[in-house]
PDB file of N, CA and C in Angstrom:
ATOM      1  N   UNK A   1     100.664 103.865  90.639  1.00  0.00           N
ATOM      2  CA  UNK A   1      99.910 103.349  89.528  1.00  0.00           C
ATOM      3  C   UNK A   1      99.076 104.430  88.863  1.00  0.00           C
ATOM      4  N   UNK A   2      99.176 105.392  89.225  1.00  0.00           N
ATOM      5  CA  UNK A   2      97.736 106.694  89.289  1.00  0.00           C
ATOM      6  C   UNK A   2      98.433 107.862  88.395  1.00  0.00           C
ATOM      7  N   UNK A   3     100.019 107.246  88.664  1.00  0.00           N
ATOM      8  CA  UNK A   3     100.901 109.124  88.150  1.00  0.00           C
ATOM      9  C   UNK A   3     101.556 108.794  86.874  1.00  0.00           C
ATOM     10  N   UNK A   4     100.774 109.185  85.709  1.00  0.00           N
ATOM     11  CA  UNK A   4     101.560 108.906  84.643  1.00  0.00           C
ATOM     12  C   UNK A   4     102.892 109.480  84.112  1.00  0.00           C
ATOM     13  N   UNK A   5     103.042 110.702  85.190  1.00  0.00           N
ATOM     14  CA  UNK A   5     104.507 110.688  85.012  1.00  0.00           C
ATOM     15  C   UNK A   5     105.966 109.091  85.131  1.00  0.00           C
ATOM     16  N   UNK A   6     104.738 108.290  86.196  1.00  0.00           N
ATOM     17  CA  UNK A   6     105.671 107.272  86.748  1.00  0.00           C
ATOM     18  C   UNK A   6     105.626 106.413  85.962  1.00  0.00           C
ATOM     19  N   UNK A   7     104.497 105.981  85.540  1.00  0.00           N
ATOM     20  CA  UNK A   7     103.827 104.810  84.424  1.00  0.00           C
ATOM     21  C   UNK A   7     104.526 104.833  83.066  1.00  0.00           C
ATOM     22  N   UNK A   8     104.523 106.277  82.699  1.00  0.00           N
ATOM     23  CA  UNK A   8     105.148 106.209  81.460  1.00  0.00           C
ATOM     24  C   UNK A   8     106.491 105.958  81.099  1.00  0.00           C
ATOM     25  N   UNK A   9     106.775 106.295  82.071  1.00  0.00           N
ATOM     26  CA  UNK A   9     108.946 106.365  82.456  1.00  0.00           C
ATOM     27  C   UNK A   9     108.921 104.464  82.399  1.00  0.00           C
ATOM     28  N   UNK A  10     108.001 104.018  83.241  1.00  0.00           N
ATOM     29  CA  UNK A  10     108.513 102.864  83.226  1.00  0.00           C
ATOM     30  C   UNK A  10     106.615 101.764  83.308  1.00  0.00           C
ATOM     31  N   UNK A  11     106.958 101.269  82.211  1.00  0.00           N
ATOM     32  CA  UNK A  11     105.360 100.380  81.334  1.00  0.00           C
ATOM     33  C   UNK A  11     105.215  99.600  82.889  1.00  0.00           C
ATOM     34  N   UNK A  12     106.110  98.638  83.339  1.00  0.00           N
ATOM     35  CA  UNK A  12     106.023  97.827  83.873  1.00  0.00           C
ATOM     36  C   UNK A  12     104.789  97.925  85.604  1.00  0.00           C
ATOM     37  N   UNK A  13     105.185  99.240  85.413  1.00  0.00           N
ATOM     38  CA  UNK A  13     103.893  99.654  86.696  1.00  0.00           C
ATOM     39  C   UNK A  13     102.673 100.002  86.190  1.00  0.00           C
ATOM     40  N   UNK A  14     102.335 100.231  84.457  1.00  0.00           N
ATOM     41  CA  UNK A  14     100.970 100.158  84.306  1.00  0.00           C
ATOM     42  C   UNK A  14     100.255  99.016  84.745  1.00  0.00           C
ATOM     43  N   UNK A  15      99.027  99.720  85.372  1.00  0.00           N
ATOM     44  CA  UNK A  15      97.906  98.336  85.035  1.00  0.00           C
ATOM     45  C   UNK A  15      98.341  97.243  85.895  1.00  0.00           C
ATOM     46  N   UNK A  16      99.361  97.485  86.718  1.00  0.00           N
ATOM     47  CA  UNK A  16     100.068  96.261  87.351  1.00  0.00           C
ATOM     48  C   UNK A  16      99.814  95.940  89.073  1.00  0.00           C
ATOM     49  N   UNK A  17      98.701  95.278  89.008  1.00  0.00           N
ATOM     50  CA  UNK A  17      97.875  95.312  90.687  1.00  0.00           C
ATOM     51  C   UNK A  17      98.593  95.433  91.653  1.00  0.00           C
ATOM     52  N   UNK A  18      99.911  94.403  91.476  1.00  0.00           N
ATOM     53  CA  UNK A  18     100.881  94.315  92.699  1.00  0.00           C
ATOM     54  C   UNK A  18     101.866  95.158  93.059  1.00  0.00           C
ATOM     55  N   UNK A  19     102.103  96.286  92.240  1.00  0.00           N
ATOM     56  CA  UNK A  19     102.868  97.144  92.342  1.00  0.00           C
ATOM     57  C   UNK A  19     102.831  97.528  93.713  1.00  0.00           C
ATOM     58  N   UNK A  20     101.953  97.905  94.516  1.00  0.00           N
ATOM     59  CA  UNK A  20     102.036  98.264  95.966  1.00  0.00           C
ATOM     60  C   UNK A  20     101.946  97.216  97.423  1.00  0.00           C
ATOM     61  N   UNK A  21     102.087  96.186  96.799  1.00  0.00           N
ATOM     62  CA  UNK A  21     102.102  94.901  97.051  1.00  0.00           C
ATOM     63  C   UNK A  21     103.512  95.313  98.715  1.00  0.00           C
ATOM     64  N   UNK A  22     104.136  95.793  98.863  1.00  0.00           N
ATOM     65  CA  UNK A  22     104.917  96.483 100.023  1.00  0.00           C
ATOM     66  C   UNK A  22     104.586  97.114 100.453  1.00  0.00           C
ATOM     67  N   UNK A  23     103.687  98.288 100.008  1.00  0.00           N
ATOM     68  CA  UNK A  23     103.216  99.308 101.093  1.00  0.00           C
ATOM     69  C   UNK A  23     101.542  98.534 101.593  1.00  0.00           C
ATOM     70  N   UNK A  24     100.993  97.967 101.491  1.00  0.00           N
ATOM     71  CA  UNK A  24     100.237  97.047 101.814  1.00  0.00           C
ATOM     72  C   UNK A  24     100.733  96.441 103.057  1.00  0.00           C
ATOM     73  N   UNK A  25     102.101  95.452 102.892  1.00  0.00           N
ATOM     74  CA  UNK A  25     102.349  94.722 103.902  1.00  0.00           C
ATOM     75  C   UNK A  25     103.070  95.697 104.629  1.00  0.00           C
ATOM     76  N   UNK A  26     103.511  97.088 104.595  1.00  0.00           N
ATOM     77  CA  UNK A  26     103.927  97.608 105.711  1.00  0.00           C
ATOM     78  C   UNK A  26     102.663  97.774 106.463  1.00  0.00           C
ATOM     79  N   UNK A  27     102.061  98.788 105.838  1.00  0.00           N
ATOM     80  CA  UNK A  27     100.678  99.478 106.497  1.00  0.00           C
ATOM     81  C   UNK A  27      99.704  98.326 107.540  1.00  0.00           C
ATOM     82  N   UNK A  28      99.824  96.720 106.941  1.00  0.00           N
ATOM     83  CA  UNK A  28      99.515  95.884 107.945  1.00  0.00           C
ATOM     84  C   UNK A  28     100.073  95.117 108.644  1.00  0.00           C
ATOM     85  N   UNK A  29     101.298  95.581 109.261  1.00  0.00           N
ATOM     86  CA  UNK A  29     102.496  94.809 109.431  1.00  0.00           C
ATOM     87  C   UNK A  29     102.080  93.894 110.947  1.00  0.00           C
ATOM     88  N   UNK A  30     101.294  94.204 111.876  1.00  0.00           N
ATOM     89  CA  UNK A  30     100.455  93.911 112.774  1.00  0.00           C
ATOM     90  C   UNK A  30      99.762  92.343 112.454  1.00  0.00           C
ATOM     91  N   UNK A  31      98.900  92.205 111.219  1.00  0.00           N
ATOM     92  CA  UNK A  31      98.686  90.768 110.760  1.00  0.00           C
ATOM     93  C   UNK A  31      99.659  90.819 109.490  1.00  0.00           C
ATOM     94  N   UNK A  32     100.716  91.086 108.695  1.00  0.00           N
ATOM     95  CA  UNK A  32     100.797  91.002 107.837  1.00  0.00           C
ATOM     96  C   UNK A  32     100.363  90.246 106.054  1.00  0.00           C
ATOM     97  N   UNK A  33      99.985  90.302 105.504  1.00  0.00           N
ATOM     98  CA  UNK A  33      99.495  89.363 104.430  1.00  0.00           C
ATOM     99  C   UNK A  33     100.403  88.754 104.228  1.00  0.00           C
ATOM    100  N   UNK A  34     101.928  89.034 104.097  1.00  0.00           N
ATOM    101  CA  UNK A  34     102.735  87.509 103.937  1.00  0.00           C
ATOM    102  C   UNK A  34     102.810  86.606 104.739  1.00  0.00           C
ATOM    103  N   UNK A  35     102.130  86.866 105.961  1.00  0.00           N
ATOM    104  CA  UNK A  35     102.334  86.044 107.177  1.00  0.00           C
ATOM    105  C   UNK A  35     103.573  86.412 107.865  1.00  0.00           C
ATOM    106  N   UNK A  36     104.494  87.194 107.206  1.00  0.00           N
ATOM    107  CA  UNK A  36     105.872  87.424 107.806  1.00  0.00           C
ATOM    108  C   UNK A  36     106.101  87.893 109.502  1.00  0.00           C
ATOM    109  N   UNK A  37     106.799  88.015 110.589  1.00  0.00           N
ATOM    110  CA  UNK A  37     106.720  88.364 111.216  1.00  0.00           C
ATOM    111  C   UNK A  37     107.608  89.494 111.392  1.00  0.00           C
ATOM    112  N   UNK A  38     107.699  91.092 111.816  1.00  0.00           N
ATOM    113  CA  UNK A  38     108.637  91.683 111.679  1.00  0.00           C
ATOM    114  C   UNK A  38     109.105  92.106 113.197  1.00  0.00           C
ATOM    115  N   UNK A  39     110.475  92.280 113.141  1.00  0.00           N
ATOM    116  CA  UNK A  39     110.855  92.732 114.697  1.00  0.00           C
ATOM    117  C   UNK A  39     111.939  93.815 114.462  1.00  0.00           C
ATOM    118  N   UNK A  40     112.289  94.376 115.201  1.00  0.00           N
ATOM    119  CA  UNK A  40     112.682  95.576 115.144  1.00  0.00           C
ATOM    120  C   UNK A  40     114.130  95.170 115.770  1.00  0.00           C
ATOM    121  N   UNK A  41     115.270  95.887 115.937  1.00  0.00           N
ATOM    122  CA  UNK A  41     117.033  95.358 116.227  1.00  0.00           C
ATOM    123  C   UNK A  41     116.796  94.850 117.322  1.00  0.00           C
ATOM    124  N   UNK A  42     115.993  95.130 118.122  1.00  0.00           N
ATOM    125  CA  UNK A  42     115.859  94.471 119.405  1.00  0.00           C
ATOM    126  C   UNK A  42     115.503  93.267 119.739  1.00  0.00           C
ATOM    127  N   UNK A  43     114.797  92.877 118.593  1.00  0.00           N
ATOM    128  CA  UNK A  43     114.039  91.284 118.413  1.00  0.00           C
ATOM    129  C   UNK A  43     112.582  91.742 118.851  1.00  0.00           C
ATOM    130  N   UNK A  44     111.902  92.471 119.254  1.00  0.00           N
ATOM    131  CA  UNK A  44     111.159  93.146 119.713  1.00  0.00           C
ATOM    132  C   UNK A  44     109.853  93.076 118.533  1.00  0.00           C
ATOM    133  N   UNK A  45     109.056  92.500 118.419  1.00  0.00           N
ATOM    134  CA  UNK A  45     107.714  92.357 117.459  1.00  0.00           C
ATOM    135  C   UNK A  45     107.182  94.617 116.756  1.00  0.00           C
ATOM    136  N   UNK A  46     107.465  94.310 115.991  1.00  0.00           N
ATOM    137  CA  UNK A  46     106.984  95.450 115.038  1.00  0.00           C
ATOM    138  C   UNK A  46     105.378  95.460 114.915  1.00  0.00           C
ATOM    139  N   UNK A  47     104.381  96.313 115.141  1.00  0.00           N
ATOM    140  CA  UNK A  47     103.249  96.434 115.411  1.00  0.00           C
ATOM    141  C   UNK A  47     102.602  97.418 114.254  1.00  0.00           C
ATOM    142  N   UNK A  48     103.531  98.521 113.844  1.00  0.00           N
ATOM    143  CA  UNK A  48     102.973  99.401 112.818  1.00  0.00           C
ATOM    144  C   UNK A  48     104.150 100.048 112.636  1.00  0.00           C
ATOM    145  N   UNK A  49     104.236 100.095 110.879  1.00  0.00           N
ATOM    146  CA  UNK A  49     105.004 100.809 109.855  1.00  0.00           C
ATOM    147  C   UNK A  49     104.273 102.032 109.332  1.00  0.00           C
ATOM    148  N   UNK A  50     102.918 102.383 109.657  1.00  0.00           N
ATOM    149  CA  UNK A  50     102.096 103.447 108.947  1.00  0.00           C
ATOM    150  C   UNK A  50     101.412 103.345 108.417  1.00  0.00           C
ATOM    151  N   UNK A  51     100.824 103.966 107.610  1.00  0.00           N
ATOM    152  CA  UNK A  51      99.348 103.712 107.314  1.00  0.00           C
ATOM    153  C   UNK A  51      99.588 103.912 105.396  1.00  0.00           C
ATOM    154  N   UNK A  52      98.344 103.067 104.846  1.00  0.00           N
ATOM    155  CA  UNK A  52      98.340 103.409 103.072  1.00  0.00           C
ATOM    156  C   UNK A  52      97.395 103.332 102.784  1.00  0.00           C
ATOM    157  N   UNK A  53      96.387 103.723 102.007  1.00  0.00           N
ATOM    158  CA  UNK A  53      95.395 103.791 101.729  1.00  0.00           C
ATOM    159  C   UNK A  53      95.505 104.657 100.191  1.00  0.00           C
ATOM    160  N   UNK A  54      93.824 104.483  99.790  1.00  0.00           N
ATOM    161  CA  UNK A  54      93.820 105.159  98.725  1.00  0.00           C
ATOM    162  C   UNK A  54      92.424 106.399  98.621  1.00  0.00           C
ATOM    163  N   UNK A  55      92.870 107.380  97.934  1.00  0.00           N
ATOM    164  CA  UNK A  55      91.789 108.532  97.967  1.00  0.00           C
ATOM    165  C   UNK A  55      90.595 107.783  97.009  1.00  0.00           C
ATOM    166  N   UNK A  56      89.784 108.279  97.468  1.00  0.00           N
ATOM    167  CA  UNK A  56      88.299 107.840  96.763  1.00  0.00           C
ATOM    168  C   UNK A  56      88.087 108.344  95.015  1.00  0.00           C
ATOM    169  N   UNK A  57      88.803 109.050  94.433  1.00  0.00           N
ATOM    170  CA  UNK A  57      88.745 109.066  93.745  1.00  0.00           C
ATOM    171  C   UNK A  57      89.648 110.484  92.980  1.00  0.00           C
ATOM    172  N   UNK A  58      90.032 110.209  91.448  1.00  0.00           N
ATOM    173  CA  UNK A  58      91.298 111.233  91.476  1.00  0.00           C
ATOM    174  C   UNK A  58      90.888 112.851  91.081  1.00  0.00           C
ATOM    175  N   UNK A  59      89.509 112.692  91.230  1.00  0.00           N
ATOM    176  CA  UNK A  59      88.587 114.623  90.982  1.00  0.00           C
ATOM    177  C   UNK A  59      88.718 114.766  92.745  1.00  0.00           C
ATOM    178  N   UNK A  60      88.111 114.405  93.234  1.00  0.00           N
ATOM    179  CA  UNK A  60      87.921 114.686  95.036  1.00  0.00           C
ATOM    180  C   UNK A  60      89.169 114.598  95.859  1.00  0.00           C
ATOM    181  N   UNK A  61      89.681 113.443  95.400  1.00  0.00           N
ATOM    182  CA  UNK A  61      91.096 113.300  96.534  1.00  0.00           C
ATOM    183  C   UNK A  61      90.939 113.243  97.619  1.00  0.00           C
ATOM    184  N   UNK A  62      90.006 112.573  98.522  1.00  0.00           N
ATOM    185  CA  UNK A  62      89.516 112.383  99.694  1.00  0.00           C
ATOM    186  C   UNK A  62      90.221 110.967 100.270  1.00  0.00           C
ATOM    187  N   UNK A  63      90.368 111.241 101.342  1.00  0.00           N
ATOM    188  CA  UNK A  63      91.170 109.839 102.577  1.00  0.00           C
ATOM    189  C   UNK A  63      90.378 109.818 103.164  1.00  0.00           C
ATOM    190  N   UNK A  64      90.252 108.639 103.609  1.00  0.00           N
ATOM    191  CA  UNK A  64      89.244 108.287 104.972  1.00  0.00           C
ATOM    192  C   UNK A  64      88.479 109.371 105.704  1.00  0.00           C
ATOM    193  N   UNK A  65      89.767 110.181 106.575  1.00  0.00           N
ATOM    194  CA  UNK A  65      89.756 111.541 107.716  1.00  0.00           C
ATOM    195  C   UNK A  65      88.961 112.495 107.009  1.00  0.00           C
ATOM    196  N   UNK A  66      89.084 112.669 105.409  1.00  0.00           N
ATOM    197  CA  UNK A  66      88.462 113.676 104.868  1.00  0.00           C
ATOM    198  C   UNK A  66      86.716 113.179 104.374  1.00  0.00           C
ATOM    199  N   UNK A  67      86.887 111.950 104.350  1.00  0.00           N
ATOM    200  CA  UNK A  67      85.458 111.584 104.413  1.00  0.00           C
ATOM    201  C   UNK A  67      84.904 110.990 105.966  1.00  0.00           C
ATOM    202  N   UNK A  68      85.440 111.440 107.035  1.00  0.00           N
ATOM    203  CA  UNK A  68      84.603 111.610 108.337  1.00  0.00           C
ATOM    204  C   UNK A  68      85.203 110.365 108.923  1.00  0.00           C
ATOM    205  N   UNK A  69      86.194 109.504 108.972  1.00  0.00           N
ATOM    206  CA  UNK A  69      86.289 109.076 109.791  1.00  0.00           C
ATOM    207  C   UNK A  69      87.166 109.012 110.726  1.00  0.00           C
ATOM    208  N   UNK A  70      87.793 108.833 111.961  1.00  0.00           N
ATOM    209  CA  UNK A  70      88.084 109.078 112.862  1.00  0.00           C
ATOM    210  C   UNK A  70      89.578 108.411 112.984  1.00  0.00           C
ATOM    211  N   UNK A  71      89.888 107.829 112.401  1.00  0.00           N
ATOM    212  CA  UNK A  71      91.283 107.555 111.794  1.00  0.00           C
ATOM    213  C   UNK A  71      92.021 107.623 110.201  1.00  0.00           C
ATOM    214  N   UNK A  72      92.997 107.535 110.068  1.00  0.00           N
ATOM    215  CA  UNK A  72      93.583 107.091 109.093  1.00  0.00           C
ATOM    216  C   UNK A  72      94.106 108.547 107.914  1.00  0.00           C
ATOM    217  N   UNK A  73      94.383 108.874 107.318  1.00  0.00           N
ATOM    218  CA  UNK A  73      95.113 109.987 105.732  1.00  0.00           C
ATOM    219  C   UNK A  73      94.086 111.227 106.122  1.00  0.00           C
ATOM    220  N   UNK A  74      94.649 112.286 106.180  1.00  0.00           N
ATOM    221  CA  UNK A  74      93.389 113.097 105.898  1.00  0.00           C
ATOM    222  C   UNK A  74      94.250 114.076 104.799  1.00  0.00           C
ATOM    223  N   UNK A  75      93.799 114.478 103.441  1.00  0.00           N
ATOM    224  CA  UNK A  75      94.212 115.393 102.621  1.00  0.00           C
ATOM    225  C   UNK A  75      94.233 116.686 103.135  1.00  0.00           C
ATOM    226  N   UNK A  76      95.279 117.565 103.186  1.00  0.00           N
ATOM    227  CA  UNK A  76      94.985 119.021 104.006  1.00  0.00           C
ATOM    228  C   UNK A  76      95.542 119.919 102.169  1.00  0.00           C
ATOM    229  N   UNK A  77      94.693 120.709 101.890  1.00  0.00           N
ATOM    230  CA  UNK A  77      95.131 121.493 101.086  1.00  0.00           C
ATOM    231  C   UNK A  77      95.819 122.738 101.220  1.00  0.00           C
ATOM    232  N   UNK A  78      96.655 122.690 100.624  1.00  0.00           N
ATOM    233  CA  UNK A  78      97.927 124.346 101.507  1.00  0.00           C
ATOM    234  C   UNK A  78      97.582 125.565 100.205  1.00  0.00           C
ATOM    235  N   UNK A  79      97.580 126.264  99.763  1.00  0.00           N
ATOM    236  CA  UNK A  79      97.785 127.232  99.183  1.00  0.00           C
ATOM    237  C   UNK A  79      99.097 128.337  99.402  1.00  0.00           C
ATOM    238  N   UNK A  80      99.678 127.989  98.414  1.00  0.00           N
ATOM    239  CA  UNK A  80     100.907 129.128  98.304  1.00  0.00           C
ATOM    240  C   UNK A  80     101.027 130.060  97.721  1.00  0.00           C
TER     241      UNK A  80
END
C-alpha cells in the first residue's frame, strides 16, 4: 500500500485497507482472524507462518526490534 511503484501499476491497492488482509492472517495463524484453522499435510495444527508488521513510519523505517523490543522485524541497513 506504501510503494507507489505498486499503487500506480494497479489503482485497486490504493487507499485499500484490506489489501494485506492475508499477510495478517498468516502472521496470526495461531488465533487466526478468520477463525480458520490451518494444518499442515500431516493434519498436524499450523502454529506460525511468520511474522508482518509495519515500520513506524516511512522517514525512520523502524520495526519493533529496531525500536527495542525483544521480538519481532528488525531493519538491518547494508551498505554496498
Amino acid at each position: 500500500m506504501n510503494e507507489p511503484a505498486v499503487t500506480e501499476v494497479n489503482g485497486s491497492l490504493k487507499d485499500n485497507a484490506t489489501v494485506e488482509n492475508y499477510l495478517h492472517e498468516a502472521a496470526l495463524v495461531k488465533n487466526a482472524p478468520s477463525g480458520n484453522i490451518y494444518k499442515n499435510g500431516n493434519g498436524k495444527k499450523v502454529t506460525n507462518l511468520g511474522v508482518h508488521e509495519h515500520w513506524n513510519n516511512p522517514d525512520s523505517k523502524k520495526y519493533s526490534r529496531n525500536l527495542g523490543k525483544k521480538e519481532g522485524i528488525e531493519l538491518v541497513k547494508v551498505k554496498i
